[in-house]
PDB file of N, CA and C in Angstrom:
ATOM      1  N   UNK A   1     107.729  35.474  65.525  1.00  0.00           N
ATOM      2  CA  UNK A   1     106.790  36.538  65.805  1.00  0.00           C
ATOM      3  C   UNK A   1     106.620  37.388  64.552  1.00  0.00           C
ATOM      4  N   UNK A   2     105.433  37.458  64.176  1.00  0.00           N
ATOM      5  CA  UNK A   2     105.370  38.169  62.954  1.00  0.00           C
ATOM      6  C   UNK A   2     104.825  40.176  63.341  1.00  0.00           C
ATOM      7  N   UNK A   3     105.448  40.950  62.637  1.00  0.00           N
ATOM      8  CA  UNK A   3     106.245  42.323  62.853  1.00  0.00           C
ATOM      9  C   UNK A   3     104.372  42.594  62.557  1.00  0.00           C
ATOM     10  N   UNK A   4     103.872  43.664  63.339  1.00  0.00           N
ATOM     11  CA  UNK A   4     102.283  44.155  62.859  1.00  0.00           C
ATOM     12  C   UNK A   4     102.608  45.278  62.057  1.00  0.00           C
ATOM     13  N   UNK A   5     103.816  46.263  61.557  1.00  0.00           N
ATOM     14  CA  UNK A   5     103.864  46.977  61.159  1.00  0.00           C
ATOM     15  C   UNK A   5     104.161  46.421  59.193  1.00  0.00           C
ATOM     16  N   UNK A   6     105.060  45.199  59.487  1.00  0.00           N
ATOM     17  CA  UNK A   6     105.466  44.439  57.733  1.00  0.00           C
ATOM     18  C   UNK A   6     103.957  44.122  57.715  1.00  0.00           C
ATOM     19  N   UNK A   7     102.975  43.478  58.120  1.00  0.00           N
ATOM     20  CA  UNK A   7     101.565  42.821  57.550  1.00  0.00           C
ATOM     21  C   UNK A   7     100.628  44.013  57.471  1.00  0.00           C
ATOM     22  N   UNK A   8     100.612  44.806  58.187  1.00  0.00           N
ATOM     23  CA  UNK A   8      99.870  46.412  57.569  1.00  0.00           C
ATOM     24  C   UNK A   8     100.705  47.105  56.295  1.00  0.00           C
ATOM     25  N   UNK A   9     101.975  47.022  56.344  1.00  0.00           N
ATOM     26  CA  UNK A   9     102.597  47.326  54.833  1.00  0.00           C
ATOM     27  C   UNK A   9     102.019  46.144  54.003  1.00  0.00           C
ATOM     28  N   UNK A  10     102.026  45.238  54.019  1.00  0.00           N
ATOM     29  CA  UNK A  10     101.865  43.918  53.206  1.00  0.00           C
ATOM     30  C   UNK A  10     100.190  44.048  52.864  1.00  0.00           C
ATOM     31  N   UNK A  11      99.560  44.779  53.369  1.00  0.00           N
ATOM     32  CA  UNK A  11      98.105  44.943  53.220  1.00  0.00           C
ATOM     33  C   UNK A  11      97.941  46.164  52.504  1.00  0.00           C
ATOM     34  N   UNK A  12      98.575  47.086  52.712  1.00  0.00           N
ATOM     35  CA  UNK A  12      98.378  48.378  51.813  1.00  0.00           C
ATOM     36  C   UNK A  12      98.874  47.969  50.576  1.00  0.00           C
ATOM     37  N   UNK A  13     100.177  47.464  50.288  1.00  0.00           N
ATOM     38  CA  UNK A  13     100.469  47.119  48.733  1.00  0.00           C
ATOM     39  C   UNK A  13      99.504  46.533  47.903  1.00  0.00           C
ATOM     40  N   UNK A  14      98.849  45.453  49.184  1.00  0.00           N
ATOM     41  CA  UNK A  14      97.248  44.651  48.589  1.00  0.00           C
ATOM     42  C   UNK A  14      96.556  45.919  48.167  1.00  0.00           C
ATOM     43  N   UNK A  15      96.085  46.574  49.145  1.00  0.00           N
ATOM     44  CA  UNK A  15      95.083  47.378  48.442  1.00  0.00           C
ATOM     45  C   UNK A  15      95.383  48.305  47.389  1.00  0.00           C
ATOM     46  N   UNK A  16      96.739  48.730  47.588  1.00  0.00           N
ATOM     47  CA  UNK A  16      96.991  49.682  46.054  1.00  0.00           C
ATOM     48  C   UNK A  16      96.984  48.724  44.557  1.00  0.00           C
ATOM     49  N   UNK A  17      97.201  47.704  44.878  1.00  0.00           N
ATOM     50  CA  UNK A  17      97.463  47.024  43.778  1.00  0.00           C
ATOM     51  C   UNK A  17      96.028  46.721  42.876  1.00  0.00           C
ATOM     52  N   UNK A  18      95.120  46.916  44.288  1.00  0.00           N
ATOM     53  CA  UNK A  18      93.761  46.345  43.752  1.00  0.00           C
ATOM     54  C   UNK A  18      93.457  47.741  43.206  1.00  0.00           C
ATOM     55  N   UNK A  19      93.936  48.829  43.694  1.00  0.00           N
ATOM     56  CA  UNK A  19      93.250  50.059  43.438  1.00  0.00           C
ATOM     57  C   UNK A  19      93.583  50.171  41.748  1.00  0.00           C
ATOM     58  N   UNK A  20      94.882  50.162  41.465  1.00  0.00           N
ATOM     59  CA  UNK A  20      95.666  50.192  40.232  1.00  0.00           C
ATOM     60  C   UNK A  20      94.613  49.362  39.361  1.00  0.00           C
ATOM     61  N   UNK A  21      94.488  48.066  39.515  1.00  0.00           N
ATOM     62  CA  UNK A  21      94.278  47.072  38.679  1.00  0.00           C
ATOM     63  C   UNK A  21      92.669  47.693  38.443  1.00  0.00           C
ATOM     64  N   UNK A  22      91.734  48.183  39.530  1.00  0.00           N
ATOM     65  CA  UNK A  22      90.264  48.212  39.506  1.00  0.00           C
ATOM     66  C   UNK A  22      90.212  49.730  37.934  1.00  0.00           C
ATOM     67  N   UNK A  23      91.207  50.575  38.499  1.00  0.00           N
ATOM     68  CA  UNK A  23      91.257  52.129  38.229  1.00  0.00           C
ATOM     69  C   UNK A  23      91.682  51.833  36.484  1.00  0.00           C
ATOM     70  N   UNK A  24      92.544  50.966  36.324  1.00  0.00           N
ATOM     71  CA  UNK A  24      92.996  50.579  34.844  1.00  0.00           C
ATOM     72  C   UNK A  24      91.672  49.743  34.020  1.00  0.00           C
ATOM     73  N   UNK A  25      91.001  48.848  34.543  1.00  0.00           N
ATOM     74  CA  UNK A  25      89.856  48.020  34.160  1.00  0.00           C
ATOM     75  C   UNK A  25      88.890  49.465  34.026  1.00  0.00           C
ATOM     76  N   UNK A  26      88.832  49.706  34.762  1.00  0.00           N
ATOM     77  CA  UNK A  26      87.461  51.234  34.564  1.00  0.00           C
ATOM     78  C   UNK A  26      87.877  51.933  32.922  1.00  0.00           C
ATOM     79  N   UNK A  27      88.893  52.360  33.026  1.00  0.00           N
ATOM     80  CA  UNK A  27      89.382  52.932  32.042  1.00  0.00           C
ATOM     81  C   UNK A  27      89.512  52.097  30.537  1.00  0.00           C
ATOM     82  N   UNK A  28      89.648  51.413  30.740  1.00  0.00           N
ATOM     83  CA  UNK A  28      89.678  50.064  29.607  1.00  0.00           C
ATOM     84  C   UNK A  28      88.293  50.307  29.094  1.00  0.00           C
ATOM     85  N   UNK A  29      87.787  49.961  29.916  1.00  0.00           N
ATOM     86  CA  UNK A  29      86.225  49.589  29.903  1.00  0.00           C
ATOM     87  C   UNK A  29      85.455  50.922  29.050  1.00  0.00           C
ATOM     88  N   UNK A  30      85.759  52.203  29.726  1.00  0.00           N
ATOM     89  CA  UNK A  30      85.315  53.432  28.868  1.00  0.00           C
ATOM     90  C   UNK A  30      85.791  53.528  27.647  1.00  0.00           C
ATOM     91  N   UNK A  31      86.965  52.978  27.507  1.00  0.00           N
ATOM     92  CA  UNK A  31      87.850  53.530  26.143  1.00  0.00           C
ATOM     93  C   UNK A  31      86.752  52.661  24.801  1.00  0.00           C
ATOM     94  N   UNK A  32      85.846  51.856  24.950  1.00  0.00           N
ATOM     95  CA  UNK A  32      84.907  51.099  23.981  1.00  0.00           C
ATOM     96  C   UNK A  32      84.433  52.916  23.002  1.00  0.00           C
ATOM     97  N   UNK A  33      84.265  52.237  22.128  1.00  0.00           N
ATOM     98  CA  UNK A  33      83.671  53.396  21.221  1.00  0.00           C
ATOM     99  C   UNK A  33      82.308  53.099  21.089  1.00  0.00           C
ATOM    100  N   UNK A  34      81.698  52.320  21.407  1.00  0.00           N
ATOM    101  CA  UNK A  34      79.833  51.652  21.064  1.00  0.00           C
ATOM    102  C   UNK A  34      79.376  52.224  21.881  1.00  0.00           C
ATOM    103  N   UNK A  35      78.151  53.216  21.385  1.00  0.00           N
ATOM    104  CA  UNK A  35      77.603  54.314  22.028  1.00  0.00           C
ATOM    105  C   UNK A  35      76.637  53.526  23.133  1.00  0.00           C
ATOM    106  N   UNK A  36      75.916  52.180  22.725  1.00  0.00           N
ATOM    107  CA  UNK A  36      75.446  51.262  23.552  1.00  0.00           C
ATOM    108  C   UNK A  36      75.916  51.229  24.933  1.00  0.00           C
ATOM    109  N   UNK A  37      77.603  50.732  24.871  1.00  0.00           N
ATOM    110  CA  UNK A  37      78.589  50.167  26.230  1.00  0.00           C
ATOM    111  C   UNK A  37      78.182  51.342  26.576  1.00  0.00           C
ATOM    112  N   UNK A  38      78.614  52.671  26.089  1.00  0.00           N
ATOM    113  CA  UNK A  38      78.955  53.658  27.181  1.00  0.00           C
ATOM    114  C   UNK A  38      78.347  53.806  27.633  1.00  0.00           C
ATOM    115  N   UNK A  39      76.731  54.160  27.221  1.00  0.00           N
ATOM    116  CA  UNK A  39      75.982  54.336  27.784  1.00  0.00           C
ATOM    117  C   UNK A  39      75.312  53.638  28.843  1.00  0.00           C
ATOM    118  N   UNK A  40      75.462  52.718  28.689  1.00  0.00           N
ATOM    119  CA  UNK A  40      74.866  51.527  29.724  1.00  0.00           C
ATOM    120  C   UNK A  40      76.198  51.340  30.941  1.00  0.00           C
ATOM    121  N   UNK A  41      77.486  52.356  31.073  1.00  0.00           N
ATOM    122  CA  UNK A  41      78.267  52.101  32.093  1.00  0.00           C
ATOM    123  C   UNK A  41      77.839  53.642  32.643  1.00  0.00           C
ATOM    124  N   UNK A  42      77.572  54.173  31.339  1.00  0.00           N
ATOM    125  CA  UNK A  42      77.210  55.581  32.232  1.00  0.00           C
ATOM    126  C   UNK A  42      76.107  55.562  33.272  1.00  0.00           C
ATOM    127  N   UNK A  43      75.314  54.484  33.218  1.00  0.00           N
ATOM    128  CA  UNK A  43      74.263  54.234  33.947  1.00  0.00           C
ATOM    129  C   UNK A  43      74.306  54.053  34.604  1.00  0.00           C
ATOM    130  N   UNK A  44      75.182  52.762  34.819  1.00  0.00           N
ATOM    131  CA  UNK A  44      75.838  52.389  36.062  1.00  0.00           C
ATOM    132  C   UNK A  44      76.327  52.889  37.473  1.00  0.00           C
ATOM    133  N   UNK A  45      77.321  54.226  36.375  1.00  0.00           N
ATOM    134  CA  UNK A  45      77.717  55.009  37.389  1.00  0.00           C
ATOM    135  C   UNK A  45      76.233  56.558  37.876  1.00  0.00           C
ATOM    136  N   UNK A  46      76.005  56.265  37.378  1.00  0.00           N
ATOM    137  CA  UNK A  46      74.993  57.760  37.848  1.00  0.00           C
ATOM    138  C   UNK A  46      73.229  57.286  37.080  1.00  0.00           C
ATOM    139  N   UNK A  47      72.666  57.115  37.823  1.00  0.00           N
ATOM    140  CA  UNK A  47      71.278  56.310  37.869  1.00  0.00           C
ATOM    141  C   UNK A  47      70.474  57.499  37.836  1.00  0.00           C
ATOM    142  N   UNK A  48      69.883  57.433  36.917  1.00  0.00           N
ATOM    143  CA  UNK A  48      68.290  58.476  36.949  1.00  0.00           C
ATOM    144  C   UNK A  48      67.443  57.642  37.833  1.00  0.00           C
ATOM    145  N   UNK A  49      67.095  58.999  38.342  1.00  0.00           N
ATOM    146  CA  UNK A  49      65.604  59.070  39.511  1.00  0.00           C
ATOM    147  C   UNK A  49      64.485  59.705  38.783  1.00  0.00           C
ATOM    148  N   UNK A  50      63.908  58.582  38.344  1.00  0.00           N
ATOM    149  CA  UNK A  50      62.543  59.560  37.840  1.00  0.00           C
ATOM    150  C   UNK A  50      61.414  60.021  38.733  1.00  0.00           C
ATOM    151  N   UNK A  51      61.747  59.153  39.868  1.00  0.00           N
ATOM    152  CA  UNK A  51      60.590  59.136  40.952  1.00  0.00           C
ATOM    153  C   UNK A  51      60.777  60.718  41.200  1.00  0.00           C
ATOM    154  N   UNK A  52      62.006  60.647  41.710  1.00  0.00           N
ATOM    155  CA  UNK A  52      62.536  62.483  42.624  1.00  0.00           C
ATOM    156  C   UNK A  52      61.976  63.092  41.458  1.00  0.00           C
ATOM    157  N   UNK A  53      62.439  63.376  40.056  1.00  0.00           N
ATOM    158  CA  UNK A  53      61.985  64.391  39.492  1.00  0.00           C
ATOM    159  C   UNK A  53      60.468  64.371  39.336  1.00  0.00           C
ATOM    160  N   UNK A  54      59.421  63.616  39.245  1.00  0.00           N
ATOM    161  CA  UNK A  54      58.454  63.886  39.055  1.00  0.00           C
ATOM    162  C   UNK A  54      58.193  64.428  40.538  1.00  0.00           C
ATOM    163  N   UNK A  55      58.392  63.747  41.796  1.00  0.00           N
ATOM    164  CA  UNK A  55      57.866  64.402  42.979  1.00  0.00           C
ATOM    165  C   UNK A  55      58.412  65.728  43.388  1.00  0.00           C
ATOM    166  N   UNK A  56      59.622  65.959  42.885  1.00  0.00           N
ATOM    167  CA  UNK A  56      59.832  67.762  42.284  1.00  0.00           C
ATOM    168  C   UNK A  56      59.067  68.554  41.975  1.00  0.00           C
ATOM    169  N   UNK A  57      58.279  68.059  40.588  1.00  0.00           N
ATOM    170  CA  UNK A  57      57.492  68.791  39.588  1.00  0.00           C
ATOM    171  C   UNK A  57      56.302  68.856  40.033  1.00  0.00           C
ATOM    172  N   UNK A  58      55.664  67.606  41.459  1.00  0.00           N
ATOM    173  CA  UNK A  58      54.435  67.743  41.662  1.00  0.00           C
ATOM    174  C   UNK A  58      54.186  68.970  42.872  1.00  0.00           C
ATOM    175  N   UNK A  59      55.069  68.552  43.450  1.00  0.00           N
ATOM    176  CA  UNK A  59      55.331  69.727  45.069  1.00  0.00           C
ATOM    177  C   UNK A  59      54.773  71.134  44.390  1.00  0.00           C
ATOM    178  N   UNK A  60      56.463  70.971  43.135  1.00  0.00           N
ATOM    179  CA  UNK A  60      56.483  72.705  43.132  1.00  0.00           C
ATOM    180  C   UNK A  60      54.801  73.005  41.650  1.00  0.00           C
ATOM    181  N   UNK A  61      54.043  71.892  41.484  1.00  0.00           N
ATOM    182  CA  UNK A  61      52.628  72.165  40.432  1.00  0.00           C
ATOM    183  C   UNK A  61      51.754  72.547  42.154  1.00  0.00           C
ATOM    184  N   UNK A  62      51.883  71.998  42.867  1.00  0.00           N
ATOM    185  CA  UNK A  62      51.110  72.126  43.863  1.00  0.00           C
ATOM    186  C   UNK A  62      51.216  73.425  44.871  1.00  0.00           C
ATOM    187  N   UNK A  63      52.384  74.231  44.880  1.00  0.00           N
ATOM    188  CA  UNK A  63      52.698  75.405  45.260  1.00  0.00           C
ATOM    189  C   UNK A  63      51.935  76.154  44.468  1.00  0.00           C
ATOM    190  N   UNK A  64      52.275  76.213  43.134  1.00  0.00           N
ATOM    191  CA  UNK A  64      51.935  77.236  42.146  1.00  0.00           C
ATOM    192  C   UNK A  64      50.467  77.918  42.581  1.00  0.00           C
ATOM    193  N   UNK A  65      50.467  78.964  42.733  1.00  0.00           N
ATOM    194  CA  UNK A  65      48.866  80.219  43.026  1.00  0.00           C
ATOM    195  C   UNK A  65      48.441  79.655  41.672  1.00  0.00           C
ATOM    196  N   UNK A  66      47.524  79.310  41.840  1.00  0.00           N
ATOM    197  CA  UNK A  66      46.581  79.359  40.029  1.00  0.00           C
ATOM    198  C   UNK A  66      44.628  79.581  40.867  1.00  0.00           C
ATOM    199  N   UNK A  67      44.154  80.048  40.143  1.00  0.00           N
ATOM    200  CA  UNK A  67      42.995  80.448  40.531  1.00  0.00           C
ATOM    201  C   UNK A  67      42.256  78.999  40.152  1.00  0.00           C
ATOM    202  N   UNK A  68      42.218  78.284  39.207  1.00  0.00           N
ATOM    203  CA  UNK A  68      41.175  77.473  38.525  1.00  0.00           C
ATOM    204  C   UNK A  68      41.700  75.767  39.418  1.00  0.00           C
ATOM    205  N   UNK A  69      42.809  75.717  40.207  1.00  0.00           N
ATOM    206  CA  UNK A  69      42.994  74.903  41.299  1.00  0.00           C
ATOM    207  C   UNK A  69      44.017  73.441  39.933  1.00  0.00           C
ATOM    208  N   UNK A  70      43.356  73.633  38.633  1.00  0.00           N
ATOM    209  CA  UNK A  70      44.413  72.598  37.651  1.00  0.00           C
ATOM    210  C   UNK A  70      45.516  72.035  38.793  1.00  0.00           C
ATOM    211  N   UNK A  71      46.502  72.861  38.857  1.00  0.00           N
ATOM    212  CA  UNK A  71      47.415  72.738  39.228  1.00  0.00           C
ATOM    213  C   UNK A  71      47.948  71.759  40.294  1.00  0.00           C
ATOM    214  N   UNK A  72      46.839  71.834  41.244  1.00  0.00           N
ATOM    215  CA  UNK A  72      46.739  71.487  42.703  1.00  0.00           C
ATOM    216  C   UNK A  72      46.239  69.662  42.437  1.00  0.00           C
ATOM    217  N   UNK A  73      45.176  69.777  41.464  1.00  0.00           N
ATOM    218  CA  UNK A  73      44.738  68.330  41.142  1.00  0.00           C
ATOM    219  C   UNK A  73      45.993  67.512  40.763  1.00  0.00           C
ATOM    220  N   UNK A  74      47.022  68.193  39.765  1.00  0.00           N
ATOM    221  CA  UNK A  74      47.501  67.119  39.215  1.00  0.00           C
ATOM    222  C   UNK A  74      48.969  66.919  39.761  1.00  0.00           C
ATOM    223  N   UNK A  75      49.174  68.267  41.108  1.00  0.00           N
ATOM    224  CA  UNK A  75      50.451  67.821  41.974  1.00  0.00           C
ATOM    225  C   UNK A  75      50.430  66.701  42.663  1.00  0.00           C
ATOM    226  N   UNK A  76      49.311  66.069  43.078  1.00  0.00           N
ATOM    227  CA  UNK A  76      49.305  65.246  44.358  1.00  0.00           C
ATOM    228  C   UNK A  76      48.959  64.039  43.538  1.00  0.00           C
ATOM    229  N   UNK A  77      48.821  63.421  42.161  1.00  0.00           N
ATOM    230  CA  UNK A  77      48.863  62.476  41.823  1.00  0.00           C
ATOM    231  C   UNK A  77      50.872  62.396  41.383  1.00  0.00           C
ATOM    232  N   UNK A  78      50.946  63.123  41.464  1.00  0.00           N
ATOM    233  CA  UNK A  78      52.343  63.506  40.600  1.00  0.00           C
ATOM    234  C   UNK A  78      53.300  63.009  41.470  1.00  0.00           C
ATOM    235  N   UNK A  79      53.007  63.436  43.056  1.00  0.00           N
ATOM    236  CA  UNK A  79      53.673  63.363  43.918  1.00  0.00           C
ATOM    237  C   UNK A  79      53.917  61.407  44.158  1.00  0.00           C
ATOM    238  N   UNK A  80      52.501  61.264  44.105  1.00  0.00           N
ATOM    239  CA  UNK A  80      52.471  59.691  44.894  1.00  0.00           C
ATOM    240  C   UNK A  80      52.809  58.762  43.591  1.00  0.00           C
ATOM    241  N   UNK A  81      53.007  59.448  42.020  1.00  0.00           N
ATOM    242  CA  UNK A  81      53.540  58.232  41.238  1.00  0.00           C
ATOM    243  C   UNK A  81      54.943  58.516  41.505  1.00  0.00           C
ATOM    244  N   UNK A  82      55.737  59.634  41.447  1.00  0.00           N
ATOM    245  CA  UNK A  82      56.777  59.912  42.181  1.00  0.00           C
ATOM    246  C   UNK A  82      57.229  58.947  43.222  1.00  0.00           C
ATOM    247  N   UNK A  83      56.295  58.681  43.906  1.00  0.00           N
ATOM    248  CA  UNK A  83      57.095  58.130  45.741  1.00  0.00           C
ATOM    249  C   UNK A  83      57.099  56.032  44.827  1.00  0.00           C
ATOM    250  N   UNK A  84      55.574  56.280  43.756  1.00  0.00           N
ATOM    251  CA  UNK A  84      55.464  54.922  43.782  1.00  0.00           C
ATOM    252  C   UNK A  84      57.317  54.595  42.995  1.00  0.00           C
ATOM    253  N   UNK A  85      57.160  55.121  42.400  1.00  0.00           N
ATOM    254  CA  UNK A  85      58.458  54.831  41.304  1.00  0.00           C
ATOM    255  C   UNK A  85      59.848  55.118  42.073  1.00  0.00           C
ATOM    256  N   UNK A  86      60.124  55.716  43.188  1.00  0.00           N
ATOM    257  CA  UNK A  86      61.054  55.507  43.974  1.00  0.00           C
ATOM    258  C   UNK A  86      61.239  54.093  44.357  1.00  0.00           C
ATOM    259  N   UNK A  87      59.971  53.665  45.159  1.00  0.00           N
ATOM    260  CA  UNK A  87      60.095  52.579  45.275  1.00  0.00           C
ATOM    261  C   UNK A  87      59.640  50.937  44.927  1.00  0.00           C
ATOM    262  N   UNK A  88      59.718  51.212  43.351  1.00  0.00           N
ATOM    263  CA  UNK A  88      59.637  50.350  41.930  1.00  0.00           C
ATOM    264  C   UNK A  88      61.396  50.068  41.567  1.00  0.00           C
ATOM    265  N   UNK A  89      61.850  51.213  41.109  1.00  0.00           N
ATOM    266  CA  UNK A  89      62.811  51.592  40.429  1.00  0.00           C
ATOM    267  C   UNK A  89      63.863  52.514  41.199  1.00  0.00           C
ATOM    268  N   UNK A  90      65.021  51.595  41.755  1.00  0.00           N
ATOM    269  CA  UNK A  90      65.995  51.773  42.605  1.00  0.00           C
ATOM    270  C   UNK A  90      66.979  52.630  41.605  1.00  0.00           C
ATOM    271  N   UNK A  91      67.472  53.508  42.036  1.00  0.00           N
ATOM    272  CA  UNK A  91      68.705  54.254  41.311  1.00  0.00           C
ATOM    273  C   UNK A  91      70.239  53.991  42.204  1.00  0.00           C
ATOM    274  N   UNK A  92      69.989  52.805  41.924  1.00  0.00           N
ATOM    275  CA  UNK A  92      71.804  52.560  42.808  1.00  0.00           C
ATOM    276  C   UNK A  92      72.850  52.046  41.252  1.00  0.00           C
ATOM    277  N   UNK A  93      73.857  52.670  41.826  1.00  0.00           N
ATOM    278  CA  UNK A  93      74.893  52.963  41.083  1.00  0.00           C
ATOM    279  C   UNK A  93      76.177  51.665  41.598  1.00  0.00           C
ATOM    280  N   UNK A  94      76.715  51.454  40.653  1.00  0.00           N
ATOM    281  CA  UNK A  94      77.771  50.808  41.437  1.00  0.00           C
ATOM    282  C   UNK A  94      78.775  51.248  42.865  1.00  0.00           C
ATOM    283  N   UNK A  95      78.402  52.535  42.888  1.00  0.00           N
ATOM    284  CA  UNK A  95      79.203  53.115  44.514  1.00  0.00           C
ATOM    285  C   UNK A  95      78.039  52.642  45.215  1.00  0.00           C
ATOM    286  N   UNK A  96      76.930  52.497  45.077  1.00  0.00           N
ATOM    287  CA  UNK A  96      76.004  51.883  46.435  1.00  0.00           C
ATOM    288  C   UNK A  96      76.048  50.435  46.274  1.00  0.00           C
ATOM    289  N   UNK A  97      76.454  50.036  45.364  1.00  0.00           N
ATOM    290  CA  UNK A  97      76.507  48.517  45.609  1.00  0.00           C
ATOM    291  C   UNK A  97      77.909  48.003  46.040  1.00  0.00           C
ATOM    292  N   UNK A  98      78.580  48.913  45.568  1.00  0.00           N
ATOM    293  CA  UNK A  98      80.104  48.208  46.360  1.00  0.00           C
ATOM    294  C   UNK A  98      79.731  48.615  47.896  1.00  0.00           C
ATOM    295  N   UNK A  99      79.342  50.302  48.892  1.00  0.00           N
ATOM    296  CA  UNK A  99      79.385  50.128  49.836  1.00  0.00           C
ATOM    297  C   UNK A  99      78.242  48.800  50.387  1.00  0.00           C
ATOM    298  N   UNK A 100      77.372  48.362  49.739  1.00  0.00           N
ATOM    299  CA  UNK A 100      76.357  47.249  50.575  1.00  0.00           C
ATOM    300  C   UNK A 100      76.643  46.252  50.323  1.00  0.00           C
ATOM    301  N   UNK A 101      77.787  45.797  49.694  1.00  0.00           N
ATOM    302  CA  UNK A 101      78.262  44.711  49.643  1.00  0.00           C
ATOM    303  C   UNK A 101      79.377  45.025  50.743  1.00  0.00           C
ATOM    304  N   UNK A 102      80.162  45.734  50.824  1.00  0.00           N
ATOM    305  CA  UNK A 102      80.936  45.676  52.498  1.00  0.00           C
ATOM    306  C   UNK A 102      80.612  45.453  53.325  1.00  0.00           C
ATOM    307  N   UNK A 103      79.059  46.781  53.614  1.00  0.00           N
ATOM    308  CA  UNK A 103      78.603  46.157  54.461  1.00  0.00           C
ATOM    309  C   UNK A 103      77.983  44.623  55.294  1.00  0.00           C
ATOM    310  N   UNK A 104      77.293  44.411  53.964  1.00  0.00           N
ATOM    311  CA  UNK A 104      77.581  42.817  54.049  1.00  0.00           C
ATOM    312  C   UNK A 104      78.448  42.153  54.280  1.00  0.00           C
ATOM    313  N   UNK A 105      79.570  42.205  53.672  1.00  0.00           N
ATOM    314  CA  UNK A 105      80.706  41.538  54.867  1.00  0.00           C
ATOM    315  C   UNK A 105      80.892  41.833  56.124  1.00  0.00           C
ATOM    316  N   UNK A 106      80.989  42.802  56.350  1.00  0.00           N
ATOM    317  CA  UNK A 106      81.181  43.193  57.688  1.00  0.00           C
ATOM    318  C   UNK A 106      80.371  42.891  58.349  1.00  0.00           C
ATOM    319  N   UNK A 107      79.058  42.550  57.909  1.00  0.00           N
ATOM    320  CA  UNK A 107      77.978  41.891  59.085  1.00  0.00           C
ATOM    321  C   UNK A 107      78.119  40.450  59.164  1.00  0.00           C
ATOM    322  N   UNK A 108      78.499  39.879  57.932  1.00  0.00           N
ATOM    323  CA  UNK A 108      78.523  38.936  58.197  1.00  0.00           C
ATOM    324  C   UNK A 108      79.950  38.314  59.168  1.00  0.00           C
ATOM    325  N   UNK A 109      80.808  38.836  59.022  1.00  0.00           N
ATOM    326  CA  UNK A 109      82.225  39.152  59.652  1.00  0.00           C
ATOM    327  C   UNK A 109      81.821  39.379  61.618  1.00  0.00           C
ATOM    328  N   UNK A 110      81.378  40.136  61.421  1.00  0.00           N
ATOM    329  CA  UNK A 110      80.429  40.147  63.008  1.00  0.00           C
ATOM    330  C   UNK A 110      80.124  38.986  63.644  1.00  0.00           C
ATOM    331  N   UNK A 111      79.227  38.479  62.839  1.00  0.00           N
ATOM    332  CA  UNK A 111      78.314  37.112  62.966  1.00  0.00           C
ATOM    333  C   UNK A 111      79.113  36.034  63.372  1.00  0.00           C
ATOM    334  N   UNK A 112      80.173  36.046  61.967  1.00  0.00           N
ATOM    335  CA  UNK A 112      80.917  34.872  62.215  1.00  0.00           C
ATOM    336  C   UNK A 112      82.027  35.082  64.107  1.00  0.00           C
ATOM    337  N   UNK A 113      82.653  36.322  63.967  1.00  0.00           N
ATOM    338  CA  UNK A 113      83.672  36.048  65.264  1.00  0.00           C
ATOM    339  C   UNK A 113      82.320  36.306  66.628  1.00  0.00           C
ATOM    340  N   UNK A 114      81.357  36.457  66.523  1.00  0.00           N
ATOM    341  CA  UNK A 114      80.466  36.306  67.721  1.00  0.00           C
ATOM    342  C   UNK A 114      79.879  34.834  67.390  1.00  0.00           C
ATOM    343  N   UNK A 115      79.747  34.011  66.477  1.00  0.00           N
ATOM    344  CA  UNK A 115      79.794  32.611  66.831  1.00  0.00           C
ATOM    345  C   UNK A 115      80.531  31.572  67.703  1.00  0.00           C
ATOM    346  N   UNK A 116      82.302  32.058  67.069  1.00  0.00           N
ATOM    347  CA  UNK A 116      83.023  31.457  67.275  1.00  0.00           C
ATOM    348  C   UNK A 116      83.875  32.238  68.684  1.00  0.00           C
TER     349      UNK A 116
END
């Protein structure tokens, strides 16, 4: 009979070990001095939205009181290249791709024990 409390210990050591090993590789990985790498991990981790900021800038051009209406014309193109470029140009980071790759397992994990 195997103990459920030793295979939940035996699973946490798994996961710290992975944590250690993932947390040391990260760090490795930054320690590069090529302004290139970094930058392109900095990306990774934190993704510009150009869409949001322009549909920022168009809202608040389109608030603005102006008498001669400028303003108003060029919020609402501002807005919809905004929404287009949201959804052109995804800003996922490696934390949204590790959680949608779980999730993906887990659906597929579903799938499989409701087959079988």
């Amino acid at each position: 009979m195997v103990d459920p409390l030793k295979v939940r210990l035996d699973n946490l050591r798994k996961f710290s070990d992975s944590a250690k090993r993932r947390a040391n590789l990260y760090s490795e990985i930054t320690g590069f001095d090529d302004k290139h790498t970094v930058r392109s991990l900095g990306a990774l981790r934190k993704a510009s939205a150009p869409g949001k900021k322009l549909q920022k800038v168009g809202f608040l051009m389109l608030w603005i009181p102006e008498p001669t209406g400028i303003t108003c014309a060029i919020g609402g193109p501002l807005i919809v290249a905004g929404r287009y470029l949201d959804k052109k140009y995804n800003g996922s980071t490696l934390h949204d791709v590790g959680h949608q790759t779980k999730s993906n397992i887990s659906s597929i994990r579903d799938f499989k024990n409701s087959v079988l």
